[in-house]
Protein backbone atom coordinates (compact mmCIF):
# COMPACT_ATOMS: atom_id res chain seq x y z
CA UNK A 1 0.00 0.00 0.00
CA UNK A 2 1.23 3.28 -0.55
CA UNK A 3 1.79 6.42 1.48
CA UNK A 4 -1.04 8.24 0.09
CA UNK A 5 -3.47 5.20 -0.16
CA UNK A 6 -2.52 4.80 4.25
CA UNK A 7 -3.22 8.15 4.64
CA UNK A 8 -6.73 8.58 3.04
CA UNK A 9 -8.43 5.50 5.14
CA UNK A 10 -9.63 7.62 7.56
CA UNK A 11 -11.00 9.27 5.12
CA UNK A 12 -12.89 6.41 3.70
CA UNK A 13 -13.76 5.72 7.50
CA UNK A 14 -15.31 8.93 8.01
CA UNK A 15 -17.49 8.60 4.50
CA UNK A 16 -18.90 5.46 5.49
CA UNK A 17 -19.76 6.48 9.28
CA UNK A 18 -21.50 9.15 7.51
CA UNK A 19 -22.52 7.57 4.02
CA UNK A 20 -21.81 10.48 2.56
CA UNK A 21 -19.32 12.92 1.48
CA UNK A 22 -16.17 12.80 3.97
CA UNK A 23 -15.56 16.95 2.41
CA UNK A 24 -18.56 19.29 1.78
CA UNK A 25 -21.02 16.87 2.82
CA UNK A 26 -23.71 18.88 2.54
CA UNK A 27 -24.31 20.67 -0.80
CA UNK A 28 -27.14 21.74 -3.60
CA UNK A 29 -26.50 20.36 -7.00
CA UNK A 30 -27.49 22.44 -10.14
CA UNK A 31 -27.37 22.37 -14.12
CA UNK A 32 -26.08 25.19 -15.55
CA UNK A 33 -24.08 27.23 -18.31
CA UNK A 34 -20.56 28.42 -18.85
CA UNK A 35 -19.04 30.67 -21.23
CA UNK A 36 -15.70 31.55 -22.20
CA UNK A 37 -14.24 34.85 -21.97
CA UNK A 38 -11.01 34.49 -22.49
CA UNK A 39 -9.84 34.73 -26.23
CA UNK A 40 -9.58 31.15 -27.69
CA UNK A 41 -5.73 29.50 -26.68
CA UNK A 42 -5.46 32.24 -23.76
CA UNK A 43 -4.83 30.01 -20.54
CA UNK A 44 -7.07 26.97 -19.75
CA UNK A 45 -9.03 25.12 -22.00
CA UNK A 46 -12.02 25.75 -20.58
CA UNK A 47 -14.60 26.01 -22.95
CA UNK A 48 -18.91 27.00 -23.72
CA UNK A 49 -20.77 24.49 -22.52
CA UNK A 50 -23.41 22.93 -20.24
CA UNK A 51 -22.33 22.21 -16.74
CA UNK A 52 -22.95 20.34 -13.62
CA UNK A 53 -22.46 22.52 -10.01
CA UNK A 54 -21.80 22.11 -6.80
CA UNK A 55 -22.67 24.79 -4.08
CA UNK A 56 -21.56 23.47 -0.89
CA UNK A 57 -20.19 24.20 3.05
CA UNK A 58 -16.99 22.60 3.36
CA UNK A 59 -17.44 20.83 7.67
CA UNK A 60 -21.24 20.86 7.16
CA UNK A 61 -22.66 23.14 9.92
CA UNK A 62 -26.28 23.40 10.18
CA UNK A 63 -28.26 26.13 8.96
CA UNK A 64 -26.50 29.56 8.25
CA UNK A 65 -23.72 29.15 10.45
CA UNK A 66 -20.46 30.42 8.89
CA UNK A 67 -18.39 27.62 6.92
CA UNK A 68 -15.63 27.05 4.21
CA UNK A 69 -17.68 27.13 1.13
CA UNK A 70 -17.01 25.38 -2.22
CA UNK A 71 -17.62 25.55 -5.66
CA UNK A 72 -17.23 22.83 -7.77
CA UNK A 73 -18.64 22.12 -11.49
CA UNK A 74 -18.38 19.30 -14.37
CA UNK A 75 -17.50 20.16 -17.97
CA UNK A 76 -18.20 17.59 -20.66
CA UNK A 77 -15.31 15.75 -21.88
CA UNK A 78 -13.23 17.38 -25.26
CA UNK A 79 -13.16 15.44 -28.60
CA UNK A 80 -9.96 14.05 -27.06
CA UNK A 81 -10.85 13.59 -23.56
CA UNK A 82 -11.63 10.34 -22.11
CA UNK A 83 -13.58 11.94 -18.73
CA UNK A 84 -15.25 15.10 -18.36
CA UNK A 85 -13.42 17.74 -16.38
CA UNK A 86 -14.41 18.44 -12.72
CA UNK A 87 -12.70 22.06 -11.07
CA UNK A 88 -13.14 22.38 -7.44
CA UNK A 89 -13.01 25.73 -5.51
CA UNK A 90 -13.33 26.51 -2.13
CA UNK A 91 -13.15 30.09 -0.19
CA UNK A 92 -9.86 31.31 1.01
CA UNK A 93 -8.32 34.55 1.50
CA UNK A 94 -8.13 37.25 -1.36
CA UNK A 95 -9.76 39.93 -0.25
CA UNK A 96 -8.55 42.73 -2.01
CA UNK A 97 -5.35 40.74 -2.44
CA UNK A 98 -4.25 38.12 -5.43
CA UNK A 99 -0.79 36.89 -3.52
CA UNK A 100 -0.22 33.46 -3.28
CA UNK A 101 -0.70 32.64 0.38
CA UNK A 102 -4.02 34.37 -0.40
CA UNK A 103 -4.67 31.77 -2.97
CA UNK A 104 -3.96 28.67 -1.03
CA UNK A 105 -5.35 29.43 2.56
CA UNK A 106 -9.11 27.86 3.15
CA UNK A 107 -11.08 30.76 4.68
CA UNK A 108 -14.24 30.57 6.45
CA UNK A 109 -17.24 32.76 5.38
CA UNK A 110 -20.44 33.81 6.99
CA UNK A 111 -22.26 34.85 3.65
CA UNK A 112 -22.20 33.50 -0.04
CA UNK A 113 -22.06 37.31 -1.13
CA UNK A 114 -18.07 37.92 0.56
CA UNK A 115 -16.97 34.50 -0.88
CA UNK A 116 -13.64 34.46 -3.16
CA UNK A 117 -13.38 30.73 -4.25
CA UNK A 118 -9.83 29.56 -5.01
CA UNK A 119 -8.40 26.55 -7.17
CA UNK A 120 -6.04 26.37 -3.86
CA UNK A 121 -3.37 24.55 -5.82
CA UNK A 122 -2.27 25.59 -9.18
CA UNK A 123 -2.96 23.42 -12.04
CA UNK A 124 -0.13 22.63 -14.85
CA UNK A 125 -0.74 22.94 -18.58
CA UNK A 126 1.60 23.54 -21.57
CA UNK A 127 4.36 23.85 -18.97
CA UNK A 128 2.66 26.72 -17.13
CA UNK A 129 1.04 26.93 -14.02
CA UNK A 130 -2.15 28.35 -13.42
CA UNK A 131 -5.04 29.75 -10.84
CA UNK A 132 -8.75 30.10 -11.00
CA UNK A 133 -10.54 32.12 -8.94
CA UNK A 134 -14.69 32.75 -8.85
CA UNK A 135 -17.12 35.20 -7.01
CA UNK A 136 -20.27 35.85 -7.17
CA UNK A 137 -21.93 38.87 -9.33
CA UNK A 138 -25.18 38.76 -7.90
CA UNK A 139 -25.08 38.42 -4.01
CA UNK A 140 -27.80 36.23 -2.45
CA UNK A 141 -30.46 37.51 -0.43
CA UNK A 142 -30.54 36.76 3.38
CA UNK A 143 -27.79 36.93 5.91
CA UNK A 144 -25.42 33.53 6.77
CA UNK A 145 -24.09 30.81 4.53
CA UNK A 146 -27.74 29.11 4.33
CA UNK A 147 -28.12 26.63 1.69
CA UNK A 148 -31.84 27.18 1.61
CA UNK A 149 -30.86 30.59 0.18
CA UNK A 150 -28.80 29.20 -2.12
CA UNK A 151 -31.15 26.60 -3.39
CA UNK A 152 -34.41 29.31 -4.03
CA UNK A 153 -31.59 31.58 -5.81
CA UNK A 154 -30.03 29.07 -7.96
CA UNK A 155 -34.68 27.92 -8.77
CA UNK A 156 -34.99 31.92 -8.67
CA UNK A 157 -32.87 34.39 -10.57
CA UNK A 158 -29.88 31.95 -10.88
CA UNK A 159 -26.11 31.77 -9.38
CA UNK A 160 -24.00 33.71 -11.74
CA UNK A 161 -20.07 33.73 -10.92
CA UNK A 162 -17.03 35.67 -12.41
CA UNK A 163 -14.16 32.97 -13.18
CA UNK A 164 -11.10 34.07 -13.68
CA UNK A 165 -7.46 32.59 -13.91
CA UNK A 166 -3.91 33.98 -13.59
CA UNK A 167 -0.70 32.47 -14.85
CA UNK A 168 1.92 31.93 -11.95
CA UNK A 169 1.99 34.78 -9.91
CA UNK A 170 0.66 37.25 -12.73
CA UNK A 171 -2.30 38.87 -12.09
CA UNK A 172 -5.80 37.25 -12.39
CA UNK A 173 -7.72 37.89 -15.66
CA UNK A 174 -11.64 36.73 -17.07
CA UNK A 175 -11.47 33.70 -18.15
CA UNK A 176 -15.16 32.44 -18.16
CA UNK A 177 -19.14 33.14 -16.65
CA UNK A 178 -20.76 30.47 -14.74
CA UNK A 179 -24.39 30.44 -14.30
CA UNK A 180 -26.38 27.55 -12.02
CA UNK A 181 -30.30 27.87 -13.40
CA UNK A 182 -31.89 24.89 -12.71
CA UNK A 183 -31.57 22.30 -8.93
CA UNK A 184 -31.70 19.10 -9.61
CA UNK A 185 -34.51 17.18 -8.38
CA UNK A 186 -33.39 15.75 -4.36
CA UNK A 187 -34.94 11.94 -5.94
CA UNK A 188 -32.07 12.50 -9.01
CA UNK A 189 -29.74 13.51 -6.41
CA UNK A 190 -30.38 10.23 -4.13
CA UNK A 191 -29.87 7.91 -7.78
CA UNK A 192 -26.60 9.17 -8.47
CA UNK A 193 -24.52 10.50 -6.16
CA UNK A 194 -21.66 12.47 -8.45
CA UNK A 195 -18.40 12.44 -6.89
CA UNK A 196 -16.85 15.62 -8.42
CA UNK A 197 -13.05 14.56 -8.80
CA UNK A 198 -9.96 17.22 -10.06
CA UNK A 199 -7.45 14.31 -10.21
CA UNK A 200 -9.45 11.38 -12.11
CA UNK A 201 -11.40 13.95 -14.02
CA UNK A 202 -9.53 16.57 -15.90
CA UNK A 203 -9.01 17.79 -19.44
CA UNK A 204 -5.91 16.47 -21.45
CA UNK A 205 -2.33 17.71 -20.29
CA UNK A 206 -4.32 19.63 -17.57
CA UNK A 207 -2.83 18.67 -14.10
CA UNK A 208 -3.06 19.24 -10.56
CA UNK A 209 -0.08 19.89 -8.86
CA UNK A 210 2.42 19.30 -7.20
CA UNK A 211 2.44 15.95 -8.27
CA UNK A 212 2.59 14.79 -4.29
CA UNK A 213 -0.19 16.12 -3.19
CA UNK A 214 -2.04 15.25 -6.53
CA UNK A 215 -1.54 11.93 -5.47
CA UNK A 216 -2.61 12.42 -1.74
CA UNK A 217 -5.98 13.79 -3.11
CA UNK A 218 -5.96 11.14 -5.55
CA UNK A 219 -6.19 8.19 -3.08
CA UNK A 220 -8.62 11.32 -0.86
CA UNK A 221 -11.46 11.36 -3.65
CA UNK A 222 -11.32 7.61 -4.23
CA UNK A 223 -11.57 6.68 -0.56
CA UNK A 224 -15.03 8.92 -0.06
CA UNK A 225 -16.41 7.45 -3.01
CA UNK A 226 -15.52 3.91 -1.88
CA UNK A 227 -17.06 4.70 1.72
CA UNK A 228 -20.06 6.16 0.28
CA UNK A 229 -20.59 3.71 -2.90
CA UNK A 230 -20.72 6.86 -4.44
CA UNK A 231 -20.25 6.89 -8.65
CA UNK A 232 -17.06 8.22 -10.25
């Protein structure tokens, strides 16, 4: 067994105490939209599309107690992609700031309106590496990090979010608009329980790194799925 496979079984402990998610265990899935900014070969591949999303809080807490929030969505696969592509954000620190330890620190929030949602690691492509970043355009109504709220938006007016990426330390620039119109139904949600995944989902030559920790969070995702029986 390796390191990183010994140190997710808690993990996969923890998912099956709870038969559910071990991280962000509580969430509200939507279908939505994104659309590229950027000019075409500018940064990531991310491309126009229909989506899967993720709004979720990060421990769980009940209600509209404060929380690390996250942000997660699935692109279709490319023409020469085997999986789709899954990106996971979750608050941390910008503020006004783009630095790096601003980038990688997890931040709790107490409202969806003052989230910043980070990539917290980097991702490599064409020998680059690169951020994403995401906020909110339209703030939601109501005070506290209530998922409630976020569910009658999302059924309401819609989430719309900013996305934006930087390359290494450079500053952050659009990249794409996210939009969550539509929950999905809580008896869809109970058939098939997605198990949004950076490592095992990802475009081609996109990659998380370091390569380490990539596969620390590799052996992470799979263990919650296998405690939950969740799908890939």
């Amino acid at each position: 067994m390796k390191v990183s496979d010994l140190a997710a079984l808690p993990i996969a402990a923890g998912a099956a105490l709870r038969q559910r998610r071990f991280f962000h265990p509580v969430g509200v899935l939507a279908n939505g939209t994104i659309e590229r900014m950027s000019p075409p070969g500018e940064g990531l591949p991310v491309e126009s599309g229909t989506i899967l999303g993720r709004i979720s809080k990060a421990v769980g807490t009940p209600g509209s107690l404060p929380d690390a929030a996250g942000l997660a969505w699935r692109m279709p696969p490319s023409p020469f992609a085997a999986t789709p592509w899954d990106l996971l954000l979750a608050t941390a620190g910008f503020g006004s700031s783009a630095l790096l330890p601003n980038r990688v620190a997890l931040r709790p929030v107490t409202s969806w309106s003052e989230a910043w949602y980070s990539s917290l690691l980097p991702l490599r492509y064409e020998d680059d590496l690169w951020w994403i970043r995401a906020r909110l355009t339209i703030p939601v109504s109501g005070s506290g990090l209530s998922l409630q709220a976020v569910h009658e938006h999302i059924n309401g007016d819609g989430l719309h979010f900013d996305v934006e990426q930087a390359c290494g330390n450079g500053e952050f620039e659009p990249l794409a608009t996210l939009r969550l119109t539509e929950v999905v139904p809580l008896a869809q949600q109970a058939e098939h329980d997605v198990a949004f995944d950076p490592v095992r989902h990802s475009a081609p030559e996109v990659r998380v790194w370091p390569e380490w920790l990539r596969n620390f969070r590799e052996s992470a995702y799979r263990s919650s799925r296998e405690g939950r029986d969740a799908e890939g």
